[in-house]
PDB file of N, CA and C in Angstrom:
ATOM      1  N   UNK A   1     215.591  78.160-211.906  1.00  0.00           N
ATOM      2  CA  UNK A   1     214.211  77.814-212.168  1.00  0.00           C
ATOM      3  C   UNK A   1     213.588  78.930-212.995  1.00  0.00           C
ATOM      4  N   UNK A   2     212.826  78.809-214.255  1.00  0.00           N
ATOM      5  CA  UNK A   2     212.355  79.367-214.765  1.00  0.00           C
ATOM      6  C   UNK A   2     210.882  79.750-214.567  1.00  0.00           C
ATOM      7  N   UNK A   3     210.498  81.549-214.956  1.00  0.00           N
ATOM      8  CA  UNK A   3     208.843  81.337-214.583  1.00  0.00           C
ATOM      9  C   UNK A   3     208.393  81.157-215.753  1.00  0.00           C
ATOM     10  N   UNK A   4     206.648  80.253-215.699  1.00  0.00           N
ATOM     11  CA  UNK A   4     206.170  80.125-216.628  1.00  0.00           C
ATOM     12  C   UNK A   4     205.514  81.282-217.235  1.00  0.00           C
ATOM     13  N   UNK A   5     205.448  81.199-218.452  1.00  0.00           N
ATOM     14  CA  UNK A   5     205.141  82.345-219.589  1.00  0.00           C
ATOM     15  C   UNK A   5     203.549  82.416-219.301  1.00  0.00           C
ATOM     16  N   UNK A   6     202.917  83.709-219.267  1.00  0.00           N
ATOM     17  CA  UNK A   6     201.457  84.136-219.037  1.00  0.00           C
ATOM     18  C   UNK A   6     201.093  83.796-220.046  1.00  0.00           C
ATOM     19  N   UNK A   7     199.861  83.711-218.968  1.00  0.00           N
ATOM     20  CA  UNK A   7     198.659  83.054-220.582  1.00  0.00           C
ATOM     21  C   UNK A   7     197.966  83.409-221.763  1.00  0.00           C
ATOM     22  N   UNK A   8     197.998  83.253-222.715  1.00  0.00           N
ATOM     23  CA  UNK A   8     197.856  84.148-223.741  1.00  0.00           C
ATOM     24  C   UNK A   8     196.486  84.903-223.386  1.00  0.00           C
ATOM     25  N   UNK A   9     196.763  86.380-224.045  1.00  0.00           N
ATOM     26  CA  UNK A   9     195.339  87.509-223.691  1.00  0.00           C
ATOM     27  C   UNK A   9     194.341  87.081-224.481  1.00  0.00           C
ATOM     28  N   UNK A  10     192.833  86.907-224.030  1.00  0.00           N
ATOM     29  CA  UNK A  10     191.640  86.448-224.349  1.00  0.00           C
ATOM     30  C   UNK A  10     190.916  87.340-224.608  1.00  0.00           C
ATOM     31  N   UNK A  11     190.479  88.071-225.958  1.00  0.00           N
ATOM     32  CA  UNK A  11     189.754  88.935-226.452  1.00  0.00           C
ATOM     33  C   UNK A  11     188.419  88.375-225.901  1.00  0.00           C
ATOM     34  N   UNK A  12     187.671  89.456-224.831  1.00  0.00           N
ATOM     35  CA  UNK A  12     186.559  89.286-224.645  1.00  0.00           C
ATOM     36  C   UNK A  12     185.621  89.877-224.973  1.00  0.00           C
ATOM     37  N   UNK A  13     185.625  90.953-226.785  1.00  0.00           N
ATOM     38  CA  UNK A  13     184.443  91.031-227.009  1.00  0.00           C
ATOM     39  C   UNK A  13     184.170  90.058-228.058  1.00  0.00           C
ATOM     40  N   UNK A  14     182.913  90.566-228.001  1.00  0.00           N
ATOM     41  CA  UNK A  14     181.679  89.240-228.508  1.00  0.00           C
ATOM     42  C   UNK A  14     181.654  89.792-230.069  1.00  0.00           C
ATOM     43  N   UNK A  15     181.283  88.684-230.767  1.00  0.00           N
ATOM     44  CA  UNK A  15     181.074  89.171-232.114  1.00  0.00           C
ATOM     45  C   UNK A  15     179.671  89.277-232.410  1.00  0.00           C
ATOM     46  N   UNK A  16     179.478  90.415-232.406  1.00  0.00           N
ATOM     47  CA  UNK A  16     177.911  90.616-232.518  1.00  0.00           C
ATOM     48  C   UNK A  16     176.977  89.977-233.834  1.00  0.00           C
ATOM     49  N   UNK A  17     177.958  90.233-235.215  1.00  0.00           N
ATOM     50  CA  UNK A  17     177.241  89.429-235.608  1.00  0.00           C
ATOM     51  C   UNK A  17     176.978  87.950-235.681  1.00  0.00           C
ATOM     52  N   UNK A  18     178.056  87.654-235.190  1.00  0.00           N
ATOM     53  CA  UNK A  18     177.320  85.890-234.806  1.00  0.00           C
ATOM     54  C   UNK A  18     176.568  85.653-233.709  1.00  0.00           C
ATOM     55  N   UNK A  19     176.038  86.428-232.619  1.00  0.00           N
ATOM     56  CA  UNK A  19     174.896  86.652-231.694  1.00  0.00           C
ATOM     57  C   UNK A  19     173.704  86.964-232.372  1.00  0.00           C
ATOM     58  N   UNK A  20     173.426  87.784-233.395  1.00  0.00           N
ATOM     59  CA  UNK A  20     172.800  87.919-234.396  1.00  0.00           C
ATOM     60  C   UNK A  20     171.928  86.388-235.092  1.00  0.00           C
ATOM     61  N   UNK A  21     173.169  85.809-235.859  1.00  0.00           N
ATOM     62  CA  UNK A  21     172.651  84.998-236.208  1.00  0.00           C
ATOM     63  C   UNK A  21     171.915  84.014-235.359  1.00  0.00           C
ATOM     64  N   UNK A  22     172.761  83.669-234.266  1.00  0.00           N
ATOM     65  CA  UNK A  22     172.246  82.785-232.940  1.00  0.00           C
ATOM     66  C   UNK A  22     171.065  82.928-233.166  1.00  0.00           C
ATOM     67  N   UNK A  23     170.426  84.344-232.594  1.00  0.00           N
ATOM     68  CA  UNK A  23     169.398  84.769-232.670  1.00  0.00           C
ATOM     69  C   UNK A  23     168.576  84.505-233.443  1.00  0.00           C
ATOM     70  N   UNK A  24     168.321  84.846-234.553  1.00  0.00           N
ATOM     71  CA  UNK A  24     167.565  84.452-236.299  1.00  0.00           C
ATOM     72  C   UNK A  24     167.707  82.913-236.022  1.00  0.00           C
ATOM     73  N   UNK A  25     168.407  82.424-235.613  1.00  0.00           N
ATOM     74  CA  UNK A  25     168.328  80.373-235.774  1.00  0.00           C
ATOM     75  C   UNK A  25     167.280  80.249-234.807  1.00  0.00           C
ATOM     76  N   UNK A  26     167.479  80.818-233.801  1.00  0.00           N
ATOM     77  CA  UNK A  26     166.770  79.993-232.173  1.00  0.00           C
ATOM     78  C   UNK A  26     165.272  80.934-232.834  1.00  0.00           C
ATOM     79  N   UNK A  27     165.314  81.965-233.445  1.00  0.00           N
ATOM     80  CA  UNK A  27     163.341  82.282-233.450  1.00  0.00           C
ATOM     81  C   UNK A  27     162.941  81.136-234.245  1.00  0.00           C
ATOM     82  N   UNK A  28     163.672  80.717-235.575  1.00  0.00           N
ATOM     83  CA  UNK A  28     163.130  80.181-236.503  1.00  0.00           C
ATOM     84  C   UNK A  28     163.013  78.661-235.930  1.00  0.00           C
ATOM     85  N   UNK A  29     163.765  78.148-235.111  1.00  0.00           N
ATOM     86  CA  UNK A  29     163.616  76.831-234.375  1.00  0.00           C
ATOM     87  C   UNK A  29     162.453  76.580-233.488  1.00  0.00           C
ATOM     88  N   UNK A  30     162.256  77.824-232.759  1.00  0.00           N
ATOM     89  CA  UNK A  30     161.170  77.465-231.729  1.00  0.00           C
ATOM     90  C   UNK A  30     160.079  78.044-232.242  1.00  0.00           C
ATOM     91  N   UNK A  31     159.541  78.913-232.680  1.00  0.00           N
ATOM     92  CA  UNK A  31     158.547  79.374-232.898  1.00  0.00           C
ATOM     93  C   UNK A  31     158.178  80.108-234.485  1.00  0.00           C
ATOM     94  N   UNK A  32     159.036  80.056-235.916  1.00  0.00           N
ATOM     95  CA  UNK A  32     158.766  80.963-236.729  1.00  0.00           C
ATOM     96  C   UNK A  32     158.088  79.975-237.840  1.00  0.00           C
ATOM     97  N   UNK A  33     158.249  79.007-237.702  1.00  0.00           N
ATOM     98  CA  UNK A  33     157.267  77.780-238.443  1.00  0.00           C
ATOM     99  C   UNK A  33     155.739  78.153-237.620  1.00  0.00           C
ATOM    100  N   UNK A  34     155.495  78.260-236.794  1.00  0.00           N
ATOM    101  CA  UNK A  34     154.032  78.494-236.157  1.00  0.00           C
ATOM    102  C   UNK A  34     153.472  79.973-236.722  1.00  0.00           C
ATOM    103  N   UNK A  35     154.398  80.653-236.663  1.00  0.00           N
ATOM    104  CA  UNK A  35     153.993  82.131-236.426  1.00  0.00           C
ATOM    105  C   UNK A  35     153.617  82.154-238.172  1.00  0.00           C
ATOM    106  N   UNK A  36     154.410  81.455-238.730  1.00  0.00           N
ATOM    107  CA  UNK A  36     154.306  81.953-240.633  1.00  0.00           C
ATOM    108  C   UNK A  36     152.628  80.950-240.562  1.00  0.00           C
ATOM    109  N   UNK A  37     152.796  80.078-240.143  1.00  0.00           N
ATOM    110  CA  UNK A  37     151.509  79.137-240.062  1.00  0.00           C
ATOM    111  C   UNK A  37     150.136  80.256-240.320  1.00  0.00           C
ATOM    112  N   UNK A  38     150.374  80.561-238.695  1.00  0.00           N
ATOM    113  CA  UNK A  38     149.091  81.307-238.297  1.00  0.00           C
ATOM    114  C   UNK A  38     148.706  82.714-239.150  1.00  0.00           C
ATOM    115  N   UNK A  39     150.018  83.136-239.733  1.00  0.00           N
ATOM    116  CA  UNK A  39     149.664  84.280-240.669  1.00  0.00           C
ATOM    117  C   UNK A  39     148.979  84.054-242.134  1.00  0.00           C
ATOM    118  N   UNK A  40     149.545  82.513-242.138  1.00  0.00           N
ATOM    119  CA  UNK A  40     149.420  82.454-243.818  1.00  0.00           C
ATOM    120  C   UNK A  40     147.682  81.939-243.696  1.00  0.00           C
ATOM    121  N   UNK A  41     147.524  81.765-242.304  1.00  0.00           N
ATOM    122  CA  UNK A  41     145.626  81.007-242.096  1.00  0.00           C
ATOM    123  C   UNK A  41     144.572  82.673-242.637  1.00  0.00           C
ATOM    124  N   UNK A  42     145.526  83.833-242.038  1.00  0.00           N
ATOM    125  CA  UNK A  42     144.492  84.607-242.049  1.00  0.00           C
ATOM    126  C   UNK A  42     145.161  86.287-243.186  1.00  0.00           C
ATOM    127  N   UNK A  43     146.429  85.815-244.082  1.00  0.00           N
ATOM    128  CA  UNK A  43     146.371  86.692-245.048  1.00  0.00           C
ATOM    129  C   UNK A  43     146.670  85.722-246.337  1.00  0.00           C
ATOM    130  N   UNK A  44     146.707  86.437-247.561  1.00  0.00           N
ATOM    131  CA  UNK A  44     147.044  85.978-248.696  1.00  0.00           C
ATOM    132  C   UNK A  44     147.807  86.560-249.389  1.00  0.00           C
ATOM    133  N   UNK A  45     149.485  86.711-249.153  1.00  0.00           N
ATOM    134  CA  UNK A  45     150.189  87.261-249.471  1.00  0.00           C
ATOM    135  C   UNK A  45     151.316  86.857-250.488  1.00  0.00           C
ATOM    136  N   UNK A  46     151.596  86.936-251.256  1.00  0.00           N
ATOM    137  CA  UNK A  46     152.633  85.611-252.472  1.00  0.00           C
ATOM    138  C   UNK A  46     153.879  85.709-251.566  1.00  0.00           C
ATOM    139  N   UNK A  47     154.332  86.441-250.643  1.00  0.00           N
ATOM    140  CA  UNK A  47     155.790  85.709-250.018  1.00  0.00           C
ATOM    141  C   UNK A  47     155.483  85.006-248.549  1.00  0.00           C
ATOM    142  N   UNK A  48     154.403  85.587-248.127  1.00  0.00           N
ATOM    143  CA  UNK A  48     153.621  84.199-247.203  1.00  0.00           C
ATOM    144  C   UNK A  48     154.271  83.405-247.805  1.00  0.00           C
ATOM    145  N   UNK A  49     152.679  83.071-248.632  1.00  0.00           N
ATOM    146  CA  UNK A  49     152.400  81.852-249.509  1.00  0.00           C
ATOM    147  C   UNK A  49     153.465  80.945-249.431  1.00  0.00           C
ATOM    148  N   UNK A  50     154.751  81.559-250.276  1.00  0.00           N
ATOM    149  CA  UNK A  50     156.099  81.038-250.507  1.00  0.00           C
ATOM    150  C   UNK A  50     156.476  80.144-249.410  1.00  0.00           C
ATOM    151  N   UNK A  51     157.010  81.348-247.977  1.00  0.00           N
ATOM    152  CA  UNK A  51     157.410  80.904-247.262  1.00  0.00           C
ATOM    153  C   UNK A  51     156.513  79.260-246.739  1.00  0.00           C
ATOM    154  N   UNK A  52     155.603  79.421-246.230  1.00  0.00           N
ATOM    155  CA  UNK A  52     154.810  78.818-245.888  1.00  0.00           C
ATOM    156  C   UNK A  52     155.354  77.515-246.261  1.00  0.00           C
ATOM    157  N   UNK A  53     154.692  77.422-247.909  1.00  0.00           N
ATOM    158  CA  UNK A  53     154.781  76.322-248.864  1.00  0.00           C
ATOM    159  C   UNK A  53     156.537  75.377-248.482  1.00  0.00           C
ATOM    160  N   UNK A  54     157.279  76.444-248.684  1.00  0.00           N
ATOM    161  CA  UNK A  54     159.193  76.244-247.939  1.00  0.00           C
ATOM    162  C   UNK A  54     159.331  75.624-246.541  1.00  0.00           C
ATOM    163  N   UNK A  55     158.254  75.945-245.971  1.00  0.00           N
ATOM    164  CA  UNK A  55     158.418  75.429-244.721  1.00  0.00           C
ATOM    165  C   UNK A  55     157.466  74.316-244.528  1.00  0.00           C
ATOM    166  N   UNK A  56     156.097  73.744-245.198  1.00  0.00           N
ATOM    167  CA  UNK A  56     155.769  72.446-244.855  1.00  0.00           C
ATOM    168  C   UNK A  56     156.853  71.173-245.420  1.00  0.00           C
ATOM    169  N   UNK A  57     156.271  70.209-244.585  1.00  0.00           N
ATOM    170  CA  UNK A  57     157.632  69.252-244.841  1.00  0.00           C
ATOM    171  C   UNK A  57     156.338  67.554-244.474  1.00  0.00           C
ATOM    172  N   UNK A  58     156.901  66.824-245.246  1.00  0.00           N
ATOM    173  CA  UNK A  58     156.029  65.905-245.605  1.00  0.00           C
ATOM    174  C   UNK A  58     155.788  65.096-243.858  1.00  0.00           C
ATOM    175  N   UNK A  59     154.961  63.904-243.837  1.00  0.00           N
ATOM    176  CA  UNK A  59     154.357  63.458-242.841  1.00  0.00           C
ATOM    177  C   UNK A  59     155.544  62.558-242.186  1.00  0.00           C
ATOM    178  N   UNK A  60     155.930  62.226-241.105  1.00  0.00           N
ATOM    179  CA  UNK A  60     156.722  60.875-240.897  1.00  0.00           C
ATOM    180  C   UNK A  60     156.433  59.558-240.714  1.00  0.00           C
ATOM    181  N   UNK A  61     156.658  58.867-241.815  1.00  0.00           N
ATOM    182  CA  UNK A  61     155.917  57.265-241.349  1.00  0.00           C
ATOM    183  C   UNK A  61     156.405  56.251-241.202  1.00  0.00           C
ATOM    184  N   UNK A  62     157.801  56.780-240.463  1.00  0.00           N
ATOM    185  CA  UNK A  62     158.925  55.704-240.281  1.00  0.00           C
ATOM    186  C   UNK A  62     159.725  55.334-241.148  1.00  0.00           C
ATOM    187  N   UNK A  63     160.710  54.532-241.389  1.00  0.00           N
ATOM    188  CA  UNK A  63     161.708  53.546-242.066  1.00  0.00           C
ATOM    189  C   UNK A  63     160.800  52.745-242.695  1.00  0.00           C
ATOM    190  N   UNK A  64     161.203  52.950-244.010  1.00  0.00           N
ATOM    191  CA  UNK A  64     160.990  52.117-245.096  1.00  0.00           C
ATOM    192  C   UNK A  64     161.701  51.034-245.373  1.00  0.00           C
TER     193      UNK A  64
END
């Protein structure tokens, strides 16, 4: 009877920079559309502006 062969070794560190990115996705998902909002209400800055403008997105009025 043969023993079975161990299980291959599982590198358990983390790759930081793809935690990183995680990161940068999940601000910009939950909250960085609001936050550019509220800045661009009370400065006037041309990469505001930009952003801002990049981030509105037209109305939804269903299937055409």
């Amino acid at each position: 009877m043969s023993t079975p062969a161990p299980p291959p070794s599982v590198n358990q560190e983390r790759l930081v920079s793809l935690d990183a990115l995680r990161g940068f996705d999940m601000f910009w998902i939950a909250f960085g559309e609001k936050v550019v909002e509220i800045l661009h209400k009370h400065y006037e800055w041309g990469p505001l502006n930009w952003l801002h403008h990049e981030l509105e997105h037209p109305l939804w009025h269903g299937f055409t």
